[in-house]
PDB file of N, CA and C in Angstrom:
ATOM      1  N   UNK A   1      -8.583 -20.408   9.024  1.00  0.00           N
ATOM      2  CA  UNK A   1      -7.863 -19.166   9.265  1.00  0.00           C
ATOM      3  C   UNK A   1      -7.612 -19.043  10.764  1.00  0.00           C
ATOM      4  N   UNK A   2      -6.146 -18.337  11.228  1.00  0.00           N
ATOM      5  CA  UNK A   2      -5.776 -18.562  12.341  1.00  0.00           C
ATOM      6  C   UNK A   2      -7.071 -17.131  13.005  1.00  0.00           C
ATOM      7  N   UNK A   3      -6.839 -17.320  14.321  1.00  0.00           N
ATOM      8  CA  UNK A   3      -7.432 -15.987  14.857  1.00  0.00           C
ATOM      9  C   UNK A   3      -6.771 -14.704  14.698  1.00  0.00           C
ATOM     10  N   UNK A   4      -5.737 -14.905  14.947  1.00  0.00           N
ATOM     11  CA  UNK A   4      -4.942 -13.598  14.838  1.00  0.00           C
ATOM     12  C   UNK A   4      -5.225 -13.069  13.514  1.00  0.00           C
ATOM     13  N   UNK A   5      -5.476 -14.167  12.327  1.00  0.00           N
ATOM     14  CA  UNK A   5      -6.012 -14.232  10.956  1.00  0.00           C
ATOM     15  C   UNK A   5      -7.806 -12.931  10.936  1.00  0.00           C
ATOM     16  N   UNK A   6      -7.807 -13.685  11.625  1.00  0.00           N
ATOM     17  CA  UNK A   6      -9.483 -13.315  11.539  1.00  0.00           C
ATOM     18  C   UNK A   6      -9.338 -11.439  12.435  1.00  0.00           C
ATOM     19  N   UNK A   7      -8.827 -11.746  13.401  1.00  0.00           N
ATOM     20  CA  UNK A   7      -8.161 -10.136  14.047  1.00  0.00           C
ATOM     21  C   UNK A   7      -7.904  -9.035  12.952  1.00  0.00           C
ATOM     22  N   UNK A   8      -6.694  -9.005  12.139  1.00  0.00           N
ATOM     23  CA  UNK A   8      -5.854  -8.539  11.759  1.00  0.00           C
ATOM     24  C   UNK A   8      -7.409  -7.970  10.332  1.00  0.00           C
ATOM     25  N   UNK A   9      -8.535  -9.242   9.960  1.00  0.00           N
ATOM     26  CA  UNK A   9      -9.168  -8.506   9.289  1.00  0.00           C
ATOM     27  C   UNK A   9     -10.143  -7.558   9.598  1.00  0.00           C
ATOM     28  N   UNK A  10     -10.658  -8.482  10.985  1.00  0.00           N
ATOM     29  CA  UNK A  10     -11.806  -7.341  11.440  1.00  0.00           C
ATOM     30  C   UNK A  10     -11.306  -5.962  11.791  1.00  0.00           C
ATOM     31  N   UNK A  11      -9.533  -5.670  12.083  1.00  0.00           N
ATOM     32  CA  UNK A  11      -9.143  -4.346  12.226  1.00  0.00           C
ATOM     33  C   UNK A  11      -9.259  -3.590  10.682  1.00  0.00           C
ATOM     34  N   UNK A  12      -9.155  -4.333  10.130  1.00  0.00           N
ATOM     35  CA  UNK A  12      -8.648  -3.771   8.383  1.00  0.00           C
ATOM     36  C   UNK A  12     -10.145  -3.425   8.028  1.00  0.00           C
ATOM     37  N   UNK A  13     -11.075  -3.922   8.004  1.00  0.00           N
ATOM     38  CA  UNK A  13     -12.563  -3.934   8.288  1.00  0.00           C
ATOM     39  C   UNK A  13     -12.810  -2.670   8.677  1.00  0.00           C
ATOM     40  N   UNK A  14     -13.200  -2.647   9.810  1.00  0.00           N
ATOM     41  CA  UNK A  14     -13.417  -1.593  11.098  1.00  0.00           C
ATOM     42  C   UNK A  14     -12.302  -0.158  10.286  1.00  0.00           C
ATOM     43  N   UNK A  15     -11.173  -0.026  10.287  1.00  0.00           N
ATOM     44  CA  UNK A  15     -10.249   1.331   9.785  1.00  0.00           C
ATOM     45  C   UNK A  15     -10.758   1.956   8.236  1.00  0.00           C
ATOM     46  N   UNK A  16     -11.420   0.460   7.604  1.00  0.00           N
ATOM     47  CA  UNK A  16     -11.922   1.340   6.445  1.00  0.00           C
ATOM     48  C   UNK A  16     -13.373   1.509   6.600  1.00  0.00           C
ATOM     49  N   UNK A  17     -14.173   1.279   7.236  1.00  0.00           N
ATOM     50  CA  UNK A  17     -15.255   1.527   7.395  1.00  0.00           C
ATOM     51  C   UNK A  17     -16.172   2.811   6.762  1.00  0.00           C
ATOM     52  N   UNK A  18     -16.550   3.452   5.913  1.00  0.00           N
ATOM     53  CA  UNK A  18     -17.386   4.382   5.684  1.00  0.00           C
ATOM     54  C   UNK A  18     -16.145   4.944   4.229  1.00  0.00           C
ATOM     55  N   UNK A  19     -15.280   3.978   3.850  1.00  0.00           N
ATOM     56  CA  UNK A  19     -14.143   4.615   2.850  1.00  0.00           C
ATOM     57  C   UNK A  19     -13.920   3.659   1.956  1.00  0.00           C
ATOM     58  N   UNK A  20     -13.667   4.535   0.745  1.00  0.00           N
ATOM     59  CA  UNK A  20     -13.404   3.248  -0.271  1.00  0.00           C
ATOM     60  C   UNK A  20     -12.198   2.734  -0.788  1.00  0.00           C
ATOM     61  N   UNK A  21     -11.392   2.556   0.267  1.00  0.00           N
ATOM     62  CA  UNK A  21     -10.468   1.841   0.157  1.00  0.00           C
ATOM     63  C   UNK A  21     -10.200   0.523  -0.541  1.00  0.00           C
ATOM     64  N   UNK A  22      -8.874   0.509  -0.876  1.00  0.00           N
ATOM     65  CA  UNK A  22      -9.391  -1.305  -1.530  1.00  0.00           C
ATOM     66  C   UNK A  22      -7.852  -1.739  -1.200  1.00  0.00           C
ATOM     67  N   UNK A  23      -8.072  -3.326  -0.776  1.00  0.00           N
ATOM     68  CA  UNK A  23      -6.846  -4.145  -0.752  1.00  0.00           C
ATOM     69  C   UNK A  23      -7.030  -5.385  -1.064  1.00  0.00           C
ATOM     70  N   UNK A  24      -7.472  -5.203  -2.163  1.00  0.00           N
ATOM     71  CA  UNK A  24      -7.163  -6.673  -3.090  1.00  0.00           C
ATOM     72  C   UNK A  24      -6.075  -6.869  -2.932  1.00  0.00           C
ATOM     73  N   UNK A  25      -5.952  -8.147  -3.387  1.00  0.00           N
ATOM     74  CA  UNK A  25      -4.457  -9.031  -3.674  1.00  0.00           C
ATOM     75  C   UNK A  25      -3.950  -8.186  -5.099  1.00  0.00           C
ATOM     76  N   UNK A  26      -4.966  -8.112  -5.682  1.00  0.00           N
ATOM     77  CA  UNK A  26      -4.488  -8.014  -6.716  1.00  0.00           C
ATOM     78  C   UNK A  26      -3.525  -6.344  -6.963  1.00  0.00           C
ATOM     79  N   UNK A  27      -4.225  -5.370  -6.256  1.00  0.00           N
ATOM     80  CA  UNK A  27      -3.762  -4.072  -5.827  1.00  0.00           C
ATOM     81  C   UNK A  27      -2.486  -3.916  -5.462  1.00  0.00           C
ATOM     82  N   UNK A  28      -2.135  -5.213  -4.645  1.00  0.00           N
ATOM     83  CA  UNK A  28      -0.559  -5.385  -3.945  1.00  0.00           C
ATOM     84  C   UNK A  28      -0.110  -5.877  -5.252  1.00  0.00           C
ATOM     85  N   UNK A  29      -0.446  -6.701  -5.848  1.00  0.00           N
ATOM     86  CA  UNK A  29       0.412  -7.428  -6.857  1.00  0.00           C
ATOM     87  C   UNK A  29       0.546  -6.606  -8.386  1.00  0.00           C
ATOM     88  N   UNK A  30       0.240  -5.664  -8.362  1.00  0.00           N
ATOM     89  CA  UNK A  30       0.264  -4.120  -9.339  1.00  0.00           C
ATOM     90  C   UNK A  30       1.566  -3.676  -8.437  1.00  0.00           C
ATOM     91  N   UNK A  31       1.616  -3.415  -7.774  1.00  0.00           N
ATOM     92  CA  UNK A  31       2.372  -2.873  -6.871  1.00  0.00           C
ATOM     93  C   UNK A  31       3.994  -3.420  -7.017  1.00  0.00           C
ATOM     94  N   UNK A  32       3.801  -4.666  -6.137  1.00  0.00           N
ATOM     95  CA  UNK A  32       4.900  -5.386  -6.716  1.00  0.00           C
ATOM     96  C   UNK A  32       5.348  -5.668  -8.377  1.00  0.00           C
ATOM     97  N   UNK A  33       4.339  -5.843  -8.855  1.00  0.00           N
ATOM     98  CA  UNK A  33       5.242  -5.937 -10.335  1.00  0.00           C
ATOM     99  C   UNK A  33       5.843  -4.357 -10.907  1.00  0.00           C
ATOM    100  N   UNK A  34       5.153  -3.368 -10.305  1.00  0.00           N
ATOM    101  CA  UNK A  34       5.586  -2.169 -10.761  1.00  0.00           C
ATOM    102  C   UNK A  34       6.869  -1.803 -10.747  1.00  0.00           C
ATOM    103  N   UNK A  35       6.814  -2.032  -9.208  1.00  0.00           N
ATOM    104  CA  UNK A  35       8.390  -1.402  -8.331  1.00  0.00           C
ATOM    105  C   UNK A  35       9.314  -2.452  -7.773  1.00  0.00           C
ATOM    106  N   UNK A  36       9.048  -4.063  -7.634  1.00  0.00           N
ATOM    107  CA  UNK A  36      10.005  -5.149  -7.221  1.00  0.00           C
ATOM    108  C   UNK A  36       9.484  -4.640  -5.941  1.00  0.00           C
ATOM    109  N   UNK A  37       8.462  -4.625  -5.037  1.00  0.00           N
ATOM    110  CA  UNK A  37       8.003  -4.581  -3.772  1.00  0.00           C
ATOM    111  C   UNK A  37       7.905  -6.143  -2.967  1.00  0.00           C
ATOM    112  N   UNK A  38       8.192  -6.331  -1.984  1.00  0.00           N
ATOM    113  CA  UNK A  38       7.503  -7.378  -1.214  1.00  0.00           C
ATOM    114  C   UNK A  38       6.241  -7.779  -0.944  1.00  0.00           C
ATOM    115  N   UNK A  39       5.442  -8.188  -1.076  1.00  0.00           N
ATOM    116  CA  UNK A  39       4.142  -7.959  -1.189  1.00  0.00           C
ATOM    117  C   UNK A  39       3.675  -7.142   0.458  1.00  0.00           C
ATOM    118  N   UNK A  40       4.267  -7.347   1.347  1.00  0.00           N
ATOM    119  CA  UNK A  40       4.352  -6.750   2.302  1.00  0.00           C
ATOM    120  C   UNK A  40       4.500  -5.187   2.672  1.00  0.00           C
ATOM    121  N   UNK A  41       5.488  -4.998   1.467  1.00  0.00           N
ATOM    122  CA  UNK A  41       5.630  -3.454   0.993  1.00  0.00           C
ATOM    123  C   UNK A  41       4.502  -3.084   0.720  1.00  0.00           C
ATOM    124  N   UNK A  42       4.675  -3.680  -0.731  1.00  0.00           N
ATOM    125  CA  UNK A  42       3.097  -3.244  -1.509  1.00  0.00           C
ATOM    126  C   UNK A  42       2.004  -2.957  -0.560  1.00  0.00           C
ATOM    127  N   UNK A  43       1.392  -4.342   0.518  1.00  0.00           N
ATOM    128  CA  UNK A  43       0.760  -3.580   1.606  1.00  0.00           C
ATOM    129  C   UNK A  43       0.610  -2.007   2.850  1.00  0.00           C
ATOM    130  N   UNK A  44       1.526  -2.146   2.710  1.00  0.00           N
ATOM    131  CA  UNK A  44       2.305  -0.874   3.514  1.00  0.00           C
ATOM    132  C   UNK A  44       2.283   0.307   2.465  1.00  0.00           C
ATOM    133  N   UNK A  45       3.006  -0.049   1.792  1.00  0.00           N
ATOM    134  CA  UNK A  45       2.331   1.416   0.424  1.00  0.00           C
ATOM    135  C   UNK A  45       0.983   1.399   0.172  1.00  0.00           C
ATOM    136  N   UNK A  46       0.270   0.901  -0.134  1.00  0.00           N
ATOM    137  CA  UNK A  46      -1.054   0.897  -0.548  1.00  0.00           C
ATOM    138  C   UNK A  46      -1.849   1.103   1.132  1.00  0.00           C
ATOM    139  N   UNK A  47      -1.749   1.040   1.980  1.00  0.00           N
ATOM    140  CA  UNK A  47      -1.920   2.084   3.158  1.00  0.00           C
ATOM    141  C   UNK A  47      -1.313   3.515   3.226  1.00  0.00           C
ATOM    142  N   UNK A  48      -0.530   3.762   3.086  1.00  0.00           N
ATOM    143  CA  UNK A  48       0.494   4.800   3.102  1.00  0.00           C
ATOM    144  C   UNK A  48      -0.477   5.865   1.851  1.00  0.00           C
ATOM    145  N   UNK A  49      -0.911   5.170   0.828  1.00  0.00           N
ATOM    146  CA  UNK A  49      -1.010   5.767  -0.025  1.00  0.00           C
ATOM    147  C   UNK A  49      -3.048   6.559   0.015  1.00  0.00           C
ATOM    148  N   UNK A  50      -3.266   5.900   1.071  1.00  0.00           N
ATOM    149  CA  UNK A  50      -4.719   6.049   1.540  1.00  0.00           C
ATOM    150  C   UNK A  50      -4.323   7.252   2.636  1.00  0.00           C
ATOM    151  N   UNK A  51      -3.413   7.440   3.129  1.00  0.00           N
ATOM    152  CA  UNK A  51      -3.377   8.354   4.070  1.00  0.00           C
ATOM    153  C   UNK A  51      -3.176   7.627   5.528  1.00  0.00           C
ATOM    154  N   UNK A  52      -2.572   6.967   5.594  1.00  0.00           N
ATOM    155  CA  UNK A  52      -2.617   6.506   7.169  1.00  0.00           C
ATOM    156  C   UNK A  52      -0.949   6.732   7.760  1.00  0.00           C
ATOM    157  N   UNK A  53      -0.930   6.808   8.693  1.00  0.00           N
ATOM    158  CA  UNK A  53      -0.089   6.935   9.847  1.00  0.00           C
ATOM    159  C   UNK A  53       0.789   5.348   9.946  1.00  0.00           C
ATOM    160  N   UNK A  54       2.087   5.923  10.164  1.00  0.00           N
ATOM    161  CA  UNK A  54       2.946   4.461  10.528  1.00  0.00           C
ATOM    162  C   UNK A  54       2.049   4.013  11.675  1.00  0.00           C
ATOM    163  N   UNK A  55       2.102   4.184  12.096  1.00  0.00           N
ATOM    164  CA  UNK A  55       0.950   4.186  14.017  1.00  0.00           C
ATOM    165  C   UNK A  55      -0.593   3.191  13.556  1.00  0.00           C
ATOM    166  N   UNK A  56      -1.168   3.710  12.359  1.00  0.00           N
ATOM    167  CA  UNK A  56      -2.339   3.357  12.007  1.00  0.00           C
ATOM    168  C   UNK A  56      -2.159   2.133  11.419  1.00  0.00           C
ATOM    169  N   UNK A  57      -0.989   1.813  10.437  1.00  0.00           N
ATOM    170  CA  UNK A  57      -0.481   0.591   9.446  1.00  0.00           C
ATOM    171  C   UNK A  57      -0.272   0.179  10.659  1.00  0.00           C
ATOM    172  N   UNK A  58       0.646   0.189  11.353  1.00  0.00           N
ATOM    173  CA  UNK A  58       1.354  -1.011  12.098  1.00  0.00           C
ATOM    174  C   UNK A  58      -0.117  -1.930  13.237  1.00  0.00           C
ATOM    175  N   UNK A  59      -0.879  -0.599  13.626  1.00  0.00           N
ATOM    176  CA  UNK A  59      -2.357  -1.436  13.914  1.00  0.00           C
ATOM    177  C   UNK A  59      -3.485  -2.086  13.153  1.00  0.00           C
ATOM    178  N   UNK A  60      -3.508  -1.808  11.646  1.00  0.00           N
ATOM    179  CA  UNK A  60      -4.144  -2.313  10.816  1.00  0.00           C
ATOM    180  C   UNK A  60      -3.252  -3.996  10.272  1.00  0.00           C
ATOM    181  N   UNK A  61      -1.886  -4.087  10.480  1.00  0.00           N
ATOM    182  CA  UNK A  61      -1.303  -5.044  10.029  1.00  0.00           C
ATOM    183  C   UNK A  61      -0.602  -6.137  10.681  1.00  0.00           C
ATOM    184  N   UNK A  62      -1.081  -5.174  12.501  1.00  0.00           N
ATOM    185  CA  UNK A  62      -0.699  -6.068  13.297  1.00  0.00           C
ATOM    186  C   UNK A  62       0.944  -6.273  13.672  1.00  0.00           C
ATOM    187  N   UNK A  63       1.665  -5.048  13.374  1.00  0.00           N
ATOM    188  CA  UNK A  63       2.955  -5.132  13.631  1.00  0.00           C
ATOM    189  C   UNK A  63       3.804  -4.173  14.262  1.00  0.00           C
ATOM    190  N   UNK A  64       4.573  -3.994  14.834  1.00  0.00           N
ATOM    191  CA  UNK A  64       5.109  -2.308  15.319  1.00  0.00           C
ATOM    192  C   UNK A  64       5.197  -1.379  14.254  1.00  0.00           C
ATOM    193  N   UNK A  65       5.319  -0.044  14.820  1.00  0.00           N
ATOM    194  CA  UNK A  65       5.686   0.747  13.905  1.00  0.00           C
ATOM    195  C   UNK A  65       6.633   1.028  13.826  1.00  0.00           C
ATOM    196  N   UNK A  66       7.827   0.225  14.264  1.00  0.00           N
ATOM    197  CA  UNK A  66       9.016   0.290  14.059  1.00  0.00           C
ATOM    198  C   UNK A  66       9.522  -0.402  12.557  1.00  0.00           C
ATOM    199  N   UNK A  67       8.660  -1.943  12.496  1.00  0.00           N
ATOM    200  CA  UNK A  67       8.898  -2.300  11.662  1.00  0.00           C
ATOM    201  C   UNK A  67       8.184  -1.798  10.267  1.00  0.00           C
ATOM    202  N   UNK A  68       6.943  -1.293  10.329  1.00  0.00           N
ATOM    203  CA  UNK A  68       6.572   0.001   9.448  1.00  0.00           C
ATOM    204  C   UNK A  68       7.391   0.792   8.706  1.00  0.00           C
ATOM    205  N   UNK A  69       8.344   1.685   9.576  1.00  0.00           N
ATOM    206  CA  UNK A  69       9.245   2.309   8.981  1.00  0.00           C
ATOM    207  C   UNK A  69      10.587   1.389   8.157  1.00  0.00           C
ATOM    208  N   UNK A  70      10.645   0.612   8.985  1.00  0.00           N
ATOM    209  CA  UNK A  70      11.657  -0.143   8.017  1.00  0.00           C
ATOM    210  C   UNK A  70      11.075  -0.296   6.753  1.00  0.00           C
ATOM    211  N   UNK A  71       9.758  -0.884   6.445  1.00  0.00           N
ATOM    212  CA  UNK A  71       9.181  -0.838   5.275  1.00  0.00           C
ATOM    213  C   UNK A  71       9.446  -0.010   4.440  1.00  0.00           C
ATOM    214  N   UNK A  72       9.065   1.328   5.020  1.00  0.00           N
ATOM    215  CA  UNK A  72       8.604   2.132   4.378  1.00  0.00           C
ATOM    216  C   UNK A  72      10.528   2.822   3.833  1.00  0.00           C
ATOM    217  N   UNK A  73      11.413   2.712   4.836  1.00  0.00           N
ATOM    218  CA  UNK A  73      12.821   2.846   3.953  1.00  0.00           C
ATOM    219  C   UNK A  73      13.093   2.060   2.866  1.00  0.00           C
ATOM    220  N   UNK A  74      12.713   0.739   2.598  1.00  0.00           N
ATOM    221  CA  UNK A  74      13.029   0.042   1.634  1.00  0.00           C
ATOM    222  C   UNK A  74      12.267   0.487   0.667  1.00  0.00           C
ATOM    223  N   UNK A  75      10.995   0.835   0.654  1.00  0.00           N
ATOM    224  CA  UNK A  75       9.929   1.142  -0.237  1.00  0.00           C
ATOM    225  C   UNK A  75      10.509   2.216  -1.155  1.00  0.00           C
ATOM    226  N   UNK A  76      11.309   3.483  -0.194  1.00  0.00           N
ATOM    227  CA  UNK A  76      11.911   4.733  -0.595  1.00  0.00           C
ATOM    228  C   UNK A  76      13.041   4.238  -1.564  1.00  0.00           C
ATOM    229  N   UNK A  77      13.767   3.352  -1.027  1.00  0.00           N
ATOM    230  CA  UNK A  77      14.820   2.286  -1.881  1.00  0.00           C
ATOM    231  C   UNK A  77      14.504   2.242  -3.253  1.00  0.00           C
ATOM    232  N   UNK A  78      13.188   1.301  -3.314  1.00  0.00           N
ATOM    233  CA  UNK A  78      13.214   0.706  -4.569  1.00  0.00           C
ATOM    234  C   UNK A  78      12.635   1.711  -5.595  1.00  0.00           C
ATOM    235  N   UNK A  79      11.710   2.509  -5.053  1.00  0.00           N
ATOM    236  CA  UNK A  79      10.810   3.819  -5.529  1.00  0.00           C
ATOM    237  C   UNK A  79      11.762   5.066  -5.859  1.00  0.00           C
ATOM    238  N   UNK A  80      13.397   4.934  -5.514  1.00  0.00           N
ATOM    239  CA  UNK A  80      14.032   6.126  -5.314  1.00  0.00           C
ATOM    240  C   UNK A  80      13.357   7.220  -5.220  1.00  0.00           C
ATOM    241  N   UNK A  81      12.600   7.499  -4.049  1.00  0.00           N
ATOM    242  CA  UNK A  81      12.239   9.060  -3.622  1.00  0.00           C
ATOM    243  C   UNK A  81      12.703   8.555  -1.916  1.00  0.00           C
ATOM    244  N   UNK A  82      12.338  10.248  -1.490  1.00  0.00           N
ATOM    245  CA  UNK A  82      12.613  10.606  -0.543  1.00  0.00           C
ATOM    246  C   UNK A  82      11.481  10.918   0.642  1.00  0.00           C
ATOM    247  N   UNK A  83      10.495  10.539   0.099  1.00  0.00           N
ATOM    248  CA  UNK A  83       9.304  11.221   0.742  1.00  0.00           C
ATOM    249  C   UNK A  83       8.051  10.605   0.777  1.00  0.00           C
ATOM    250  N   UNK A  84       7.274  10.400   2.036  1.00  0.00           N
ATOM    251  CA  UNK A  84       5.954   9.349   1.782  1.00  0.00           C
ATOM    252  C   UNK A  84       4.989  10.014   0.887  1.00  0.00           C
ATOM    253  N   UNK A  85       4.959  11.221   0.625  1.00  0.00           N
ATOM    254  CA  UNK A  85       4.091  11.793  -0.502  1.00  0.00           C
ATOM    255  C   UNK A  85       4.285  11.027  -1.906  1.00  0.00           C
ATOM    256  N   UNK A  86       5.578  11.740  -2.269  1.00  0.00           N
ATOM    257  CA  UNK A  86       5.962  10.741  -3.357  1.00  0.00           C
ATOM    258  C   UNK A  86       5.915   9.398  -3.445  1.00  0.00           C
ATOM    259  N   UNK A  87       6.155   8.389  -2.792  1.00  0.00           N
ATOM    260  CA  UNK A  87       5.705   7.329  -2.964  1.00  0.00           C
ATOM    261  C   UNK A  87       4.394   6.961  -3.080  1.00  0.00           C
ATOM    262  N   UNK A  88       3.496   7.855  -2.151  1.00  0.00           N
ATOM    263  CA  UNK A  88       2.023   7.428  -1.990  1.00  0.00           C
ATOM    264  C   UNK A  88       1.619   7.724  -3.651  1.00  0.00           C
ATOM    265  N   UNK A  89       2.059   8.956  -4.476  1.00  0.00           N
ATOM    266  CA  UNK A  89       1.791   9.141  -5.790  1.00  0.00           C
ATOM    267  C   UNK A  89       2.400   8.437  -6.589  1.00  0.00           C
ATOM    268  N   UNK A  90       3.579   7.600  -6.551  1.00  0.00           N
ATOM    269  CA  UNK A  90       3.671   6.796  -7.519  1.00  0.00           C
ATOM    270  C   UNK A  90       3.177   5.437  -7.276  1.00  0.00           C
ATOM    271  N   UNK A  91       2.540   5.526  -6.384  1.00  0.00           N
ATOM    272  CA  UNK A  91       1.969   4.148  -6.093  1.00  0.00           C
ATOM    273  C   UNK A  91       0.433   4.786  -6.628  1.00  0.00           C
ATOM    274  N   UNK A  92      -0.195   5.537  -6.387  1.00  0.00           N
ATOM    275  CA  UNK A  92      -1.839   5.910  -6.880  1.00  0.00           C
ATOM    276  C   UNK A  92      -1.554   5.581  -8.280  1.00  0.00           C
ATOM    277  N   UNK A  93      -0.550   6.612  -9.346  1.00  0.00           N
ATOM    278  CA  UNK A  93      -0.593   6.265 -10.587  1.00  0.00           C
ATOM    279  C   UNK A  93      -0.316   4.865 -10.892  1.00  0.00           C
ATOM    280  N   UNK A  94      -0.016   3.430 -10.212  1.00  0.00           N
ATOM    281  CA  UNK A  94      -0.247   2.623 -10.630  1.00  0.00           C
ATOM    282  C   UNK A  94      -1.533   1.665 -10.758  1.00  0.00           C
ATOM    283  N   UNK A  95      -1.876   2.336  -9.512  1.00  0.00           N
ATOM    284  CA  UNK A  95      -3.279   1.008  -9.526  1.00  0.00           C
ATOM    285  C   UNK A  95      -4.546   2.356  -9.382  1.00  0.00           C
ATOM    286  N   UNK A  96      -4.571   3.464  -9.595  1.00  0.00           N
ATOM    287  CA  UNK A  96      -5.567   4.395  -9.588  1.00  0.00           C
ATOM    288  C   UNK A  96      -5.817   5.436 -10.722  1.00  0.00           C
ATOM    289  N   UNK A  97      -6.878   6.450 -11.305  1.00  0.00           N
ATOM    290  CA  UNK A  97      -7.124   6.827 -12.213  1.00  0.00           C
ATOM    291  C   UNK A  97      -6.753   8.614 -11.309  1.00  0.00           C
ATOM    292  N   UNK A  98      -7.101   9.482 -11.974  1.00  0.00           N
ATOM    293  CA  UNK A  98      -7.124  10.653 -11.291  1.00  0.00           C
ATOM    294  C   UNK A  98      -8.765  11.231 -10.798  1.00  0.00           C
ATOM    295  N   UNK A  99      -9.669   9.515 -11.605  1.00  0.00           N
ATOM    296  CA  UNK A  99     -11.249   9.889 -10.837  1.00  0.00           C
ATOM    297  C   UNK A  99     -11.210  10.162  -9.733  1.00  0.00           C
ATOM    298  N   UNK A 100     -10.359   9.093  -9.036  1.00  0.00           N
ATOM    299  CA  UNK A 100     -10.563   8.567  -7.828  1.00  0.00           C
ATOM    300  C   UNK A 100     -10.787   7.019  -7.473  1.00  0.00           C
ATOM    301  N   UNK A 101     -10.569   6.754  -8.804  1.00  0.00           N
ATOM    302  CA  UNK A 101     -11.491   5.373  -8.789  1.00  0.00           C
ATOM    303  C   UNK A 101     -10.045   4.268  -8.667  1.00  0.00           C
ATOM    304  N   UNK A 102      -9.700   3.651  -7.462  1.00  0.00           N
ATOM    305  CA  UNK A 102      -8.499   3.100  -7.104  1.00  0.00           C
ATOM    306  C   UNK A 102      -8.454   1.735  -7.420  1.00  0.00           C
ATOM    307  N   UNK A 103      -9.407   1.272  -8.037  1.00  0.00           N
ATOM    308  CA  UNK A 103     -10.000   0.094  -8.532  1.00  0.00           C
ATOM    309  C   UNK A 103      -9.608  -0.190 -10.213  1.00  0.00           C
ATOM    310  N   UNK A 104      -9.639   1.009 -10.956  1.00  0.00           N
ATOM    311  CA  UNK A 104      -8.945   0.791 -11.729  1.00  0.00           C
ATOM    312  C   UNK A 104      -7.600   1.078 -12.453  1.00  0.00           C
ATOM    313  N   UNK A 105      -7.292   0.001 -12.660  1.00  0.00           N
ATOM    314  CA  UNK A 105      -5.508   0.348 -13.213  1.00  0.00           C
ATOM    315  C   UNK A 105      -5.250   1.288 -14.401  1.00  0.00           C
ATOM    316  N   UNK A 106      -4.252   1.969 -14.347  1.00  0.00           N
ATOM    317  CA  UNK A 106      -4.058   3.115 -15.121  1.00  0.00           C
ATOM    318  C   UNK A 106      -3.358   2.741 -16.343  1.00  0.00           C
ATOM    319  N   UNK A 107      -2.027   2.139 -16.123  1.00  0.00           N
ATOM    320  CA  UNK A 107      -0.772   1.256 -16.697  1.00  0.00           C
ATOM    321  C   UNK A 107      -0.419   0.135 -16.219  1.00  0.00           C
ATOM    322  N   UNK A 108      -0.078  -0.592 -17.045  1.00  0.00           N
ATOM    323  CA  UNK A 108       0.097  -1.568 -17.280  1.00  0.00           C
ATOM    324  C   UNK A 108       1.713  -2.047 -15.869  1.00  0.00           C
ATOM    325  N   UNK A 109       1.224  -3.191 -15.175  1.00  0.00           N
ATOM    326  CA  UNK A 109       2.872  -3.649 -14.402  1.00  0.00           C
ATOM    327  C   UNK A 109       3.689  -3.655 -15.031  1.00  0.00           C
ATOM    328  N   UNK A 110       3.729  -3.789 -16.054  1.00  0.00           N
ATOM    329  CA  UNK A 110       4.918  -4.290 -17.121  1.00  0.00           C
ATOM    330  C   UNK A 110       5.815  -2.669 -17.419  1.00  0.00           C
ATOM    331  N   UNK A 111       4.758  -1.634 -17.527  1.00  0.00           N
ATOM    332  CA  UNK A 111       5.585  -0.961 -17.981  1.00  0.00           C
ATOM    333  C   UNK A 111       5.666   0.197 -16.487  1.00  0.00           C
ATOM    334  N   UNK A 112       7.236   0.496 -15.989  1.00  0.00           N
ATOM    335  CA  UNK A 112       7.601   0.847 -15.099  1.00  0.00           C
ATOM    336  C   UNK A 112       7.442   2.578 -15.249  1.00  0.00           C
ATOM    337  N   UNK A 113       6.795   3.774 -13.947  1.00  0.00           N
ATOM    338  CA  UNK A 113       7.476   5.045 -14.232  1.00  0.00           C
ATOM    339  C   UNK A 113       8.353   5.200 -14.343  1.00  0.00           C
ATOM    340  N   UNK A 114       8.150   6.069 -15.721  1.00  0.00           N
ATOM    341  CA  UNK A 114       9.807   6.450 -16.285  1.00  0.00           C
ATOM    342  C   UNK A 114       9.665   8.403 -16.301  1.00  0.00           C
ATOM    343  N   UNK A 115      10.491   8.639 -15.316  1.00  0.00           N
ATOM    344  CA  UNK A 115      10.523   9.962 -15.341  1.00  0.00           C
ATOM    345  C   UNK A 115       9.926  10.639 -14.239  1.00  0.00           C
TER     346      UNK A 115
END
């Protein structure tokens, strides 16, 4: 693993620290099959959807927050909403319960929100 490799985790590390966050692969890849995300998206939503700041993603992922927002327009794209709330909730109802428990999946990738 490159360093910048090893960086990019000990920040991701360190930001969730004392929270139960989760970023499996597999979390992104719920994601993407849900909505046709980039897995990159999917990353960026599944931050977004924890509560963080373009400012906070773009330091957790190692990228501007310029390019953040670009993300996060395409995300609005494919998600048709208008709003990081809304997205952050249709992204929870895919890979989260209303426990809290973000670990487990609710519905199925296959079948898309309808409505």
């Amino acid at each position: 693993m490159s360093s910048s490799g090893c960086c990019r985790i000990a920040r991701t590390v360190k930001s969730c620290s004392g929270s139960s966050i989760v970023t499996a692969a597999s979390t992104r890849k719920q994601l993407v099959k849900a909505f046709g995300l980039t897995l990159r998206e999917a990353e960026v939503l599944l931050w977004v959807s924890h509560g963080k700041s373009n400012k906070e993603i773009a330091d957790i992922l190692d990228m501007s927050p310029r390019t953040v927002s670009k993300h996060m327009e395409q995300i609005f794209n494919k998600l048709a909403v208008e709003k990081r709330t809304s997205a952050a909730t249709l992204a929870v109802k895919v890979f989260g319960g209303s426990d809290g428990d973000v670990t487990k999946p609710v519905m199925s990738a296959s079948r898309k929100l309808k409505g």
